[in-house]
Protein backbone atom coordinates (compact mmCIF):
# COMPACT_ATOMS: atom_id res chain seq x y z
CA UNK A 1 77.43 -34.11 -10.10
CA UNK A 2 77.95 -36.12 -6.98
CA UNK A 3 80.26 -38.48 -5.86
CA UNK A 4 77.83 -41.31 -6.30
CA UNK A 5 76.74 -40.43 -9.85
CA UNK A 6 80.43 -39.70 -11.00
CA UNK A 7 81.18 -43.61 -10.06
CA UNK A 8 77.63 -44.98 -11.34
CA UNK A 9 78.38 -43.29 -14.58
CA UNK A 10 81.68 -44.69 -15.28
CA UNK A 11 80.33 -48.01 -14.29
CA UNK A 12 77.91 -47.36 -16.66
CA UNK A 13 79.59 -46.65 -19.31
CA UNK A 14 82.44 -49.37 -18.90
CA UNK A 15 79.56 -51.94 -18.93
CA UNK A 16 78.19 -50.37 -22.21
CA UNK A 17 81.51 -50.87 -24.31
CA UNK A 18 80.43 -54.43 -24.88
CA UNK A 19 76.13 -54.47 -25.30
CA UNK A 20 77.01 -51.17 -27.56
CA UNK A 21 80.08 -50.31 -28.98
CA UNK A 22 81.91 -52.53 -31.89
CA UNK A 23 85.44 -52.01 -32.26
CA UNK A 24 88.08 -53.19 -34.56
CA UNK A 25 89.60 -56.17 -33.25
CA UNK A 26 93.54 -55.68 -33.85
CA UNK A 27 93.73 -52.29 -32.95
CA UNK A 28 91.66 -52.89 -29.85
CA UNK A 29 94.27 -55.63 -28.99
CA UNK A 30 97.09 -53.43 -29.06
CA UNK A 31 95.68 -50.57 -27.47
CA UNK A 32 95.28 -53.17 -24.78
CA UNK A 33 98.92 -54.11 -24.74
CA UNK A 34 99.54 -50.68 -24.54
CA UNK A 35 97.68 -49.88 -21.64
CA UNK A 36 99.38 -52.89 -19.62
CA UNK A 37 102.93 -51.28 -20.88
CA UNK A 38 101.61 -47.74 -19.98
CA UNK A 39 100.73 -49.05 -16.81
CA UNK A 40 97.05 -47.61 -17.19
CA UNK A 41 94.98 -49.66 -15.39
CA UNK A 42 91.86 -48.03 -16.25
CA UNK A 43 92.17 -47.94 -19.85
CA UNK A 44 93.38 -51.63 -19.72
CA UNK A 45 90.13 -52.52 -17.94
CA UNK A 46 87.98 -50.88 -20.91
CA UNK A 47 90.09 -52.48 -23.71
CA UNK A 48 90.09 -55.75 -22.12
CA UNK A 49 87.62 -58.54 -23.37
CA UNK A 50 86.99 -62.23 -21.55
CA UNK A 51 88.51 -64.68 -22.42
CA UNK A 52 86.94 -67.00 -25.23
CA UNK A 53 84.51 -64.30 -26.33
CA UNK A 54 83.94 -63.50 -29.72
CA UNK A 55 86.62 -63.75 -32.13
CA UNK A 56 88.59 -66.74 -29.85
CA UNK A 57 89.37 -69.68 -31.97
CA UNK A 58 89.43 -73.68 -30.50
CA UNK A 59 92.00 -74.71 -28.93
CA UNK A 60 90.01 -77.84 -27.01
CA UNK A 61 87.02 -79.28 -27.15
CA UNK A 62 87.00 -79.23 -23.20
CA UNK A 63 85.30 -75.59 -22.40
CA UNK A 64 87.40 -74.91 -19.18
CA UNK A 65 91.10 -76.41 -20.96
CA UNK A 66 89.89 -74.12 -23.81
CA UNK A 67 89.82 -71.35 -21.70
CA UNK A 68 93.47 -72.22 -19.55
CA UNK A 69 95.25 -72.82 -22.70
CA UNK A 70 93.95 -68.78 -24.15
CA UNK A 71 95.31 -67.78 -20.70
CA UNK A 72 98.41 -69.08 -21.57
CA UNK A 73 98.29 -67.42 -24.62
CA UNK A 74 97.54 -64.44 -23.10
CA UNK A 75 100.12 -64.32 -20.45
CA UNK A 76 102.92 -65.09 -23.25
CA UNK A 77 102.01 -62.13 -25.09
CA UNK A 78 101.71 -59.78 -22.00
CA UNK A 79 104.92 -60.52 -21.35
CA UNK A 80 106.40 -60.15 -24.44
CA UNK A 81 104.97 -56.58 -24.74
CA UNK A 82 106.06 -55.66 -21.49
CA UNK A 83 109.83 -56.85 -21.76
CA UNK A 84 109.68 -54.54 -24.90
CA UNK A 85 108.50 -52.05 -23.05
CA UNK A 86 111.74 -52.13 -20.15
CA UNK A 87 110.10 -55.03 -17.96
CA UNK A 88 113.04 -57.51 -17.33
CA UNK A 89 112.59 -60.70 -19.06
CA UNK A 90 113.38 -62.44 -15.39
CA UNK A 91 110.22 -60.55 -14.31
CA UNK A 92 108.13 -61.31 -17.01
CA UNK A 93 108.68 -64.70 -17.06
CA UNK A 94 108.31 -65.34 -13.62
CA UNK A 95 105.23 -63.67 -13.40
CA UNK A 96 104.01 -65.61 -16.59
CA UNK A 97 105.09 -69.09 -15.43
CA UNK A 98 103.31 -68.23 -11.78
CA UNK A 99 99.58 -66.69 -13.20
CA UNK A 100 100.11 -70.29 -15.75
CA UNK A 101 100.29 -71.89 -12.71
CA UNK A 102 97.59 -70.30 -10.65
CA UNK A 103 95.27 -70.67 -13.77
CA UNK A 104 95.97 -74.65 -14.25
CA UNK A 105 95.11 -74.96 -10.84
CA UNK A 106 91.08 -73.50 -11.29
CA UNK A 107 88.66 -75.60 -11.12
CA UNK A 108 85.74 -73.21 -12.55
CA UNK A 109 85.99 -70.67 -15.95
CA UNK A 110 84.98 -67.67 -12.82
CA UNK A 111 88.16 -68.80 -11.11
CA UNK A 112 90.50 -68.27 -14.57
CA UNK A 113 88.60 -65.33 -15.36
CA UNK A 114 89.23 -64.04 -11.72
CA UNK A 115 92.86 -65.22 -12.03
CA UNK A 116 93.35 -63.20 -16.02
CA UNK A 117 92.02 -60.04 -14.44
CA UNK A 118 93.98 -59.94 -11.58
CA UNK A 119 97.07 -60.81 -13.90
CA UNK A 120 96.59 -58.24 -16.20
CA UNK A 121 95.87 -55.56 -13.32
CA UNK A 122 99.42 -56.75 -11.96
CA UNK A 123 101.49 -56.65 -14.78
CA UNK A 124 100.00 -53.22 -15.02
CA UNK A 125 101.08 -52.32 -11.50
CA UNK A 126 104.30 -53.29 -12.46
CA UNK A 127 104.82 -51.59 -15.63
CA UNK A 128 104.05 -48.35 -13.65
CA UNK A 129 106.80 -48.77 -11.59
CA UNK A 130 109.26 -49.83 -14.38
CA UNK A 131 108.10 -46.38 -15.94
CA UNK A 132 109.13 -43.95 -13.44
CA UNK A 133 111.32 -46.08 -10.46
CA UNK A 134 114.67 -44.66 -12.47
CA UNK A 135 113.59 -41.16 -12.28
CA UNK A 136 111.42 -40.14 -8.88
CA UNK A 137 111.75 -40.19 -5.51
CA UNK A 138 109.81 -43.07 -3.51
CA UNK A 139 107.61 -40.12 -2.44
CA UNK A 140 106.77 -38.34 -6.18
CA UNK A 141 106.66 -42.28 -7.07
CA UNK A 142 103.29 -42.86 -4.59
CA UNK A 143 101.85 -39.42 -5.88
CA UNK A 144 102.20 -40.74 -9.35
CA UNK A 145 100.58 -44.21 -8.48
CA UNK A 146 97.97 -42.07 -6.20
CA UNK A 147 97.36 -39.94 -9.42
CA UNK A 148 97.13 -43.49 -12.74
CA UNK A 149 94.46 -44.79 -9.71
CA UNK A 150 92.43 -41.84 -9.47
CA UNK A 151 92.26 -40.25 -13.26
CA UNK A 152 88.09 -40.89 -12.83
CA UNK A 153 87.91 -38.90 -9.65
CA UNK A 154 88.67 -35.44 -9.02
CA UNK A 155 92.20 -35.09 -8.34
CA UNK A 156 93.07 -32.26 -5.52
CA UNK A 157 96.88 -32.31 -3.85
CA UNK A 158 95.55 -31.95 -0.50
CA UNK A 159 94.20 -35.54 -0.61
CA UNK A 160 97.76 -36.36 -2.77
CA UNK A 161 99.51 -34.90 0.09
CA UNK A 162 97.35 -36.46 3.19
CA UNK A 163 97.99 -39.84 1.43
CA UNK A 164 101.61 -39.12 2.10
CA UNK A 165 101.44 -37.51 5.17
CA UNK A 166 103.22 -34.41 3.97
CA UNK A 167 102.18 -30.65 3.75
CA UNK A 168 100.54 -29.72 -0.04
CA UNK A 169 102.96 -27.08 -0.04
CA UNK A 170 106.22 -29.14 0.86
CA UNK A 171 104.34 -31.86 -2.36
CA UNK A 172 103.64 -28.84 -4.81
CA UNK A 173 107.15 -27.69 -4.36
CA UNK A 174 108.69 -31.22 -4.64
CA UNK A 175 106.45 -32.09 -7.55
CA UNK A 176 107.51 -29.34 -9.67
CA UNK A 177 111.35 -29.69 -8.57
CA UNK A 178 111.35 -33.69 -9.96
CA UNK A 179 108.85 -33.45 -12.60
CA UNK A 180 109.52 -29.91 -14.01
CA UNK A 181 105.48 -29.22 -13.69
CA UNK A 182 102.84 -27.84 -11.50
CA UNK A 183 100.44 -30.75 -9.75
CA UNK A 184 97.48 -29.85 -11.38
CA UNK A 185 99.44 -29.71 -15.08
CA UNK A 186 100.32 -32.98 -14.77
CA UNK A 187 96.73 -34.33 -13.34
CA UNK A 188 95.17 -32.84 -16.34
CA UNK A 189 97.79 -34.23 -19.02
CA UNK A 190 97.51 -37.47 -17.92
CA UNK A 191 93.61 -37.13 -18.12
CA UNK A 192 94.09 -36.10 -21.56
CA UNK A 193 96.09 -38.88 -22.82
CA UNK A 194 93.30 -41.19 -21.35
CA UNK A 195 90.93 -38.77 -23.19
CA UNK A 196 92.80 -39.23 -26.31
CA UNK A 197 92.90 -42.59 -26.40
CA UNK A 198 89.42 -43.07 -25.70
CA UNK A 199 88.64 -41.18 -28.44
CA UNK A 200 90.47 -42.97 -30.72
CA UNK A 201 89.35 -46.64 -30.04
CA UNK A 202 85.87 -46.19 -28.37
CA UNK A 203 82.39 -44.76 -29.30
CA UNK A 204 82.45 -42.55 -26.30
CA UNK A 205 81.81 -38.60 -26.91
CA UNK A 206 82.90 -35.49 -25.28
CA UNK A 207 80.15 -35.39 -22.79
CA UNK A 208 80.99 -38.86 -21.56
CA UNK A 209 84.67 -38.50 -21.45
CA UNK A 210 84.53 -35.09 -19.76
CA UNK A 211 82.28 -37.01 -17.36
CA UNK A 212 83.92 -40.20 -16.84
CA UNK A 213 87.58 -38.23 -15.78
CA UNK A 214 85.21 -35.12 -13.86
CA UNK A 215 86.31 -32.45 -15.55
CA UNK A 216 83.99 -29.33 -14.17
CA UNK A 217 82.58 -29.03 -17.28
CA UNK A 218 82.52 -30.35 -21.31
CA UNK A 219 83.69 -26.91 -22.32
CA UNK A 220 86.92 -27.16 -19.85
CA UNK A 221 87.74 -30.31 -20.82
CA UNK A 222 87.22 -29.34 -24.82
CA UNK A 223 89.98 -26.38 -23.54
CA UNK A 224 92.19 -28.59 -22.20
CA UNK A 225 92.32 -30.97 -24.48
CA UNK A 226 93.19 -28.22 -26.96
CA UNK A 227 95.77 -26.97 -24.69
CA UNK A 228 97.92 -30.50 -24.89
CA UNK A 229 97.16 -32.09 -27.92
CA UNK A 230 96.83 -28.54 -30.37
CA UNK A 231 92.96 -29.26 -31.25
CA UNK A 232 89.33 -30.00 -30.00
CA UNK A 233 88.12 -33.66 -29.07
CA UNK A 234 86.38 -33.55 -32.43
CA UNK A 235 89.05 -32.30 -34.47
CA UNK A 236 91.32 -35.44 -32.87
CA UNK A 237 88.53 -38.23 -33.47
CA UNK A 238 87.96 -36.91 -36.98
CA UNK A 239 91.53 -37.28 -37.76
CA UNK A 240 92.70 -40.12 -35.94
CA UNK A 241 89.50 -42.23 -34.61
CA UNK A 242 89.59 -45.74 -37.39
CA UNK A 243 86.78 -45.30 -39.46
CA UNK A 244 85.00 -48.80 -39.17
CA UNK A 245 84.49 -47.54 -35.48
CA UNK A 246 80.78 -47.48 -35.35
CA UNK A 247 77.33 -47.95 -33.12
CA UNK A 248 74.20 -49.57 -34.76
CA UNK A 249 75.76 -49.14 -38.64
CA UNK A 250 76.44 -45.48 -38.39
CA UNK A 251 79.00 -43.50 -37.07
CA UNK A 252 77.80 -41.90 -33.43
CA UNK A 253 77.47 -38.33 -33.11
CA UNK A 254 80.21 -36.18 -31.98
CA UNK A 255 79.19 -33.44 -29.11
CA UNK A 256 80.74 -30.49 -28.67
């Protein structure tokens, strides 16, 4: 599969989580949180949901203050979860009071949606760098950003390495001395924690999720997964996927 179909396909299937899947509402929430605090900016964007959708209560009669004071909501609680998760409450705040700010100033719902998105994305960001900025060098710390930004593409360290302007053999040898593991180990365990989490809070199958973080093949993913997490895609959903996740009143078909 091309370049070109890989990306139409995960646009595809991010725009299907909404006309198709049904998910439980709390644990969607917090997988959300989580994927701010993990700094996961792809899995943030599928468990995110717009503002006011289904499920918001009230909180004005006025459809645009409605939406302003959820954003305000919203930003309280992203902070919260990040400060527990090693933000500094000086950080979070600030951020919080100046995305408040930016939102009370819209004049338009597009404008706060535009403004929640691009405060979730940033908190995100941030948490990345909380994660890792007390253990890596500023150079392993761009190849780890380069890597979170990239999980849907095919990851290779030449392109890690011409991003930095440095040799792939100067990067391998670096990246195993800070991180204690190969370059392509640590591409494909970070693809299989998004693959795990996927599995256990969307309607997506194998096929899709091999697909939407190009592994070469359903059967290499199936592999690795097994590799990290000590069982196949199926095994994991059986075991930990919620059971009121379901498409059309029945539970969707597992491929393998």
């Amino acid at each position: 599969m091309n370049s070109y179909s890989q990306q139409y396909l995960a646009s595809h299937l991010f725009s299907r989580r909404e006309e198709d899947f049904e998910y439980a509402s709390f644990d969607r929430e917090i997988a959300f949180y989580e994927s701010i605090c993990a700094g996961n900016i792809e899995l943030v964007r599928v468990y995110a949901t717009p503002l006011c959708s289904e499920g918001y209560g009230i909180l004005s009669k006025d459809p645009l203050q409605n939406l302003k004071y959820h954003f305000t909501v919203s930003a309280a609680l992203i902070a919260r979860f990040c400060i527990k998760s090693g933000m500094t409450p000086e950080e979070a705040y600030s951020l919080s009071d100046i995305y408040i700010m930016k939102a009370d100033e819209c004049t338009t719902a597009e404008e706060v949606h535009a403004a929640h998105t691009e405060m979730i994305e940033d908190y995100s960001r941030r948490m990345r760098l909380v994660r890792n900025s007390n253990i890596y060098s500023k150079q392993i710390l761009r190849v780890l950003d380069y890597i979170s930004e990239h999980l849907h593409t095919r990851i290779m360290i030449n392109e890690a390495a011409k991003h930095l302007n440095i040799s792939s053999a100067y990067l391998s040898r670096l990246f195993k001395a800070e991180t204690g593991m190969a370059f392509s180990d640590y591409v494909n365990r970070k693809k299989i924690e998004e693959a795990s989490s996927l599995l256990r809070f969307s309607e997506y199958t194998d096929l899709e999720i091999s697909t939407l973080l190009c592994f070469s093949s359903q059967s290499y993913f199936i592999k690795i997964f097994k590799k990290y997490m000590g069982m196949t895609p199926r095994e994991y959903k059986k075991r930990y996927r919620l059971p009121d996740f379901v498409t059309d009143g029945e539970p969707k078909e597992i491929q393998e």
